[in-house]
Protein backbone atom coordinates (compact mmCIF):
# COMPACT_ATOMS: atom_id res chain seq x y z
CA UNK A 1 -19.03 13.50 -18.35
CA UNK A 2 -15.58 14.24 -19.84
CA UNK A 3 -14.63 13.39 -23.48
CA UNK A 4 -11.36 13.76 -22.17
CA UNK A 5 -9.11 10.60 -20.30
CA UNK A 6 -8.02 10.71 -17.31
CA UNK A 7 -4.92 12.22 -15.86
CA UNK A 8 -1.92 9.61 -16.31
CA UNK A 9 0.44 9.21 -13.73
CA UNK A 10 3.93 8.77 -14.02
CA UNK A 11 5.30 4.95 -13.16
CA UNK A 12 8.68 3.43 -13.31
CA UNK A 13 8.77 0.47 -16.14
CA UNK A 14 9.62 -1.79 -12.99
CA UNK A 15 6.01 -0.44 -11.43
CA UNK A 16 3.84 -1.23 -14.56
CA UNK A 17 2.54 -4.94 -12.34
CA UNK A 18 0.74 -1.91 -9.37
CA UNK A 19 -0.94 -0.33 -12.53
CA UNK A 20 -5.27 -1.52 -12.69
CA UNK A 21 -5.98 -2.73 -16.07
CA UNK A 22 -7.78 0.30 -18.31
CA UNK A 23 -5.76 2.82 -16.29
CA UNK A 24 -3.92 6.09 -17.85
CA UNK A 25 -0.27 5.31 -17.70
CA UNK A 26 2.72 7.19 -18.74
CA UNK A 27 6.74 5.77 -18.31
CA UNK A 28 9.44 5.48 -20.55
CA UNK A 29 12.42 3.32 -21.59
CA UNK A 30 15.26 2.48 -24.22
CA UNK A 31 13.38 1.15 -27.57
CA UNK A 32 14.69 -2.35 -28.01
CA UNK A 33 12.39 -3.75 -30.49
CA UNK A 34 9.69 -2.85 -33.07
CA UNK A 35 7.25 -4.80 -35.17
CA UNK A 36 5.30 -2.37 -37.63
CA UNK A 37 3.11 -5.59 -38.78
CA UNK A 38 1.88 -5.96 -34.84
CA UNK A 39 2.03 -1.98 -34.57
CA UNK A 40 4.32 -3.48 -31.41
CA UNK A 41 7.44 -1.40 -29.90
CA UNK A 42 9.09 -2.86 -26.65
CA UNK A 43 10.56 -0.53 -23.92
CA UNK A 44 13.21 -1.41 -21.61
CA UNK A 45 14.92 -0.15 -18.49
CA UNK A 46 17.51 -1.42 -15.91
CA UNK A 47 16.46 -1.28 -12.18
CA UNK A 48 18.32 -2.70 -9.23
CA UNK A 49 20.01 -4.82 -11.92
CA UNK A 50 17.39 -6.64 -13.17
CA UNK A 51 15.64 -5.50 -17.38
CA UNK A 52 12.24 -4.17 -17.23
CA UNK A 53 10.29 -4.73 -20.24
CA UNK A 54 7.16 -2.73 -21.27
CA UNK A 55 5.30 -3.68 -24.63
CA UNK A 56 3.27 -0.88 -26.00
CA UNK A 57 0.91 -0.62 -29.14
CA UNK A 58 1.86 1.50 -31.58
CA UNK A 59 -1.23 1.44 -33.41
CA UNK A 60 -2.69 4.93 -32.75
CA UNK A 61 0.84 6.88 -32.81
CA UNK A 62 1.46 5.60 -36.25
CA UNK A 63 3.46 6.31 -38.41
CA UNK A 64 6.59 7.32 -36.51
CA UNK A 65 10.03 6.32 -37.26
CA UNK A 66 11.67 4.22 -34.63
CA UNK A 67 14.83 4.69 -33.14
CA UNK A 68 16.18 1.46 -32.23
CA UNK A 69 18.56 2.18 -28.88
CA UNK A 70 16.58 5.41 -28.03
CA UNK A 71 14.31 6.22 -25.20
CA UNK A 72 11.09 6.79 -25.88
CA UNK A 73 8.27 8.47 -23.02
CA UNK A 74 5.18 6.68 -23.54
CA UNK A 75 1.27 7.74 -22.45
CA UNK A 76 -1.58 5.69 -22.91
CA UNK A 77 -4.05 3.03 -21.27
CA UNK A 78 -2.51 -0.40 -19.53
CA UNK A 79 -4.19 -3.11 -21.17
CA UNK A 80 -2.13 -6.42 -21.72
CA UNK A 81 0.08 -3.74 -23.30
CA UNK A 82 0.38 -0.19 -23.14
CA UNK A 83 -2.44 1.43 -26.14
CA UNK A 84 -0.04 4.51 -26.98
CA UNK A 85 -2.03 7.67 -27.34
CA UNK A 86 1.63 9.34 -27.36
CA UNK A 87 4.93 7.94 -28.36
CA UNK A 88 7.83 10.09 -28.63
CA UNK A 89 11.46 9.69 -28.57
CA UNK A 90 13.33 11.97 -25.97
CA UNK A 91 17.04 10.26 -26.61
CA UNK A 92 19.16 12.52 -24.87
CA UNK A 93 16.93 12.86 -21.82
CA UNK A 94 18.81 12.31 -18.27
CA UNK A 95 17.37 9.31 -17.00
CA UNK A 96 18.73 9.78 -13.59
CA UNK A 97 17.33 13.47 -13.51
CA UNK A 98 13.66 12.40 -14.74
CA UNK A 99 13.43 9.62 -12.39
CA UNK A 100 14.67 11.83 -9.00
CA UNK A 101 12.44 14.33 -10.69
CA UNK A 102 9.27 12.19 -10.80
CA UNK A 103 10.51 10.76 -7.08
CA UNK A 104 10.00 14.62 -6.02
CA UNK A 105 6.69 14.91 -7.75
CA UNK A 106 5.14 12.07 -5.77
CA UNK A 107 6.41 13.71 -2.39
CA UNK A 108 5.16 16.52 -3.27
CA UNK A 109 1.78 15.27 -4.15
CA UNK A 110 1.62 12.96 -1.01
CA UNK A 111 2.26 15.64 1.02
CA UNK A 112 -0.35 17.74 -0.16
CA UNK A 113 -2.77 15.28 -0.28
CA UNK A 114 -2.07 15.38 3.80
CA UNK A 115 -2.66 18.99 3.44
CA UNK A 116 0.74 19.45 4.69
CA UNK A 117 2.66 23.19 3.91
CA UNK A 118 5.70 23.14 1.07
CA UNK A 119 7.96 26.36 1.18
C-alpha cells in the first residue's frame, strides 16, 4: 500500500466533466477570481470559443499570494472542486506550447500502451 497518491494526469480545463470523482488531476488556467475566506481560486481558459471554468480549493496550498490575470498549473484530487495539493503560478508559460506539448504526451503514451515502436 502506497502513502503516496496516485499519478495525475494532465487534462484540458474543457476535459475536467471525463475526470471520476476522487481522481488525481492536474490542468491549468488564467486566475480570475479568489476568495481567501472560502480558501476558493477560480481558473479559466478559452477553448473553441467558449470560457472554461475550474474552481479549486486553496485550502492546503495556503498561504500563497494570488495573481489575479495569471495562469496558474494546478494538481490535486477532483471533488466538486479541485483539493489543490499544488498551486503555482507559471504566468509567462506558452499556452499554445504546453497544450501541443501535453497533445504529444498522450500519443506517445497511447502508442506505447499498444506496444507500438517510437524512434
Amino acid at each position: 500500500m502506497s502513502i503516496l497518491p496516485p499519478v495525475a494526469e494532465f487534462r484540458f480545463p474543457w476535459e475536467m466533466s471525463s475526470v471520476k470523482d476522487g481522481e488525481s488531476v492536474r490542468t491549468f488556467g488564467r486566475l480570475v477570481s479568489y476568495q481567501p475566506e472560502e480558501s476558493r481560486a477560480t481558473l479559466s481558459a478559452q477553448h473553441a470559443s467558449k470560457e472554461h471554468q475550474v474552481f479549486v480549493k486553496t485550502v492546503f496550498v495556503e498561504p500563497f499570494n494570488p495573481i489575479i490575470g495569471a495562469q496558474y498549473l494546478v494538481l490535486g484530487e477532483l471533488g466538486v472542486v479541485i483539493r489543490a495539493r499544488v498551486f503555482n503560478c507559471v504566468d509567462g508559460v506558452n499556452i499554445a506550447l504546453l497544450q501541443k506539448a501535453i497533445s504529444h504526451q498522450r500519443s506517445f503514451f497511447r502508442e506505447r500502451e499498444r506496444g507500438g515502436q517510437h524512434g
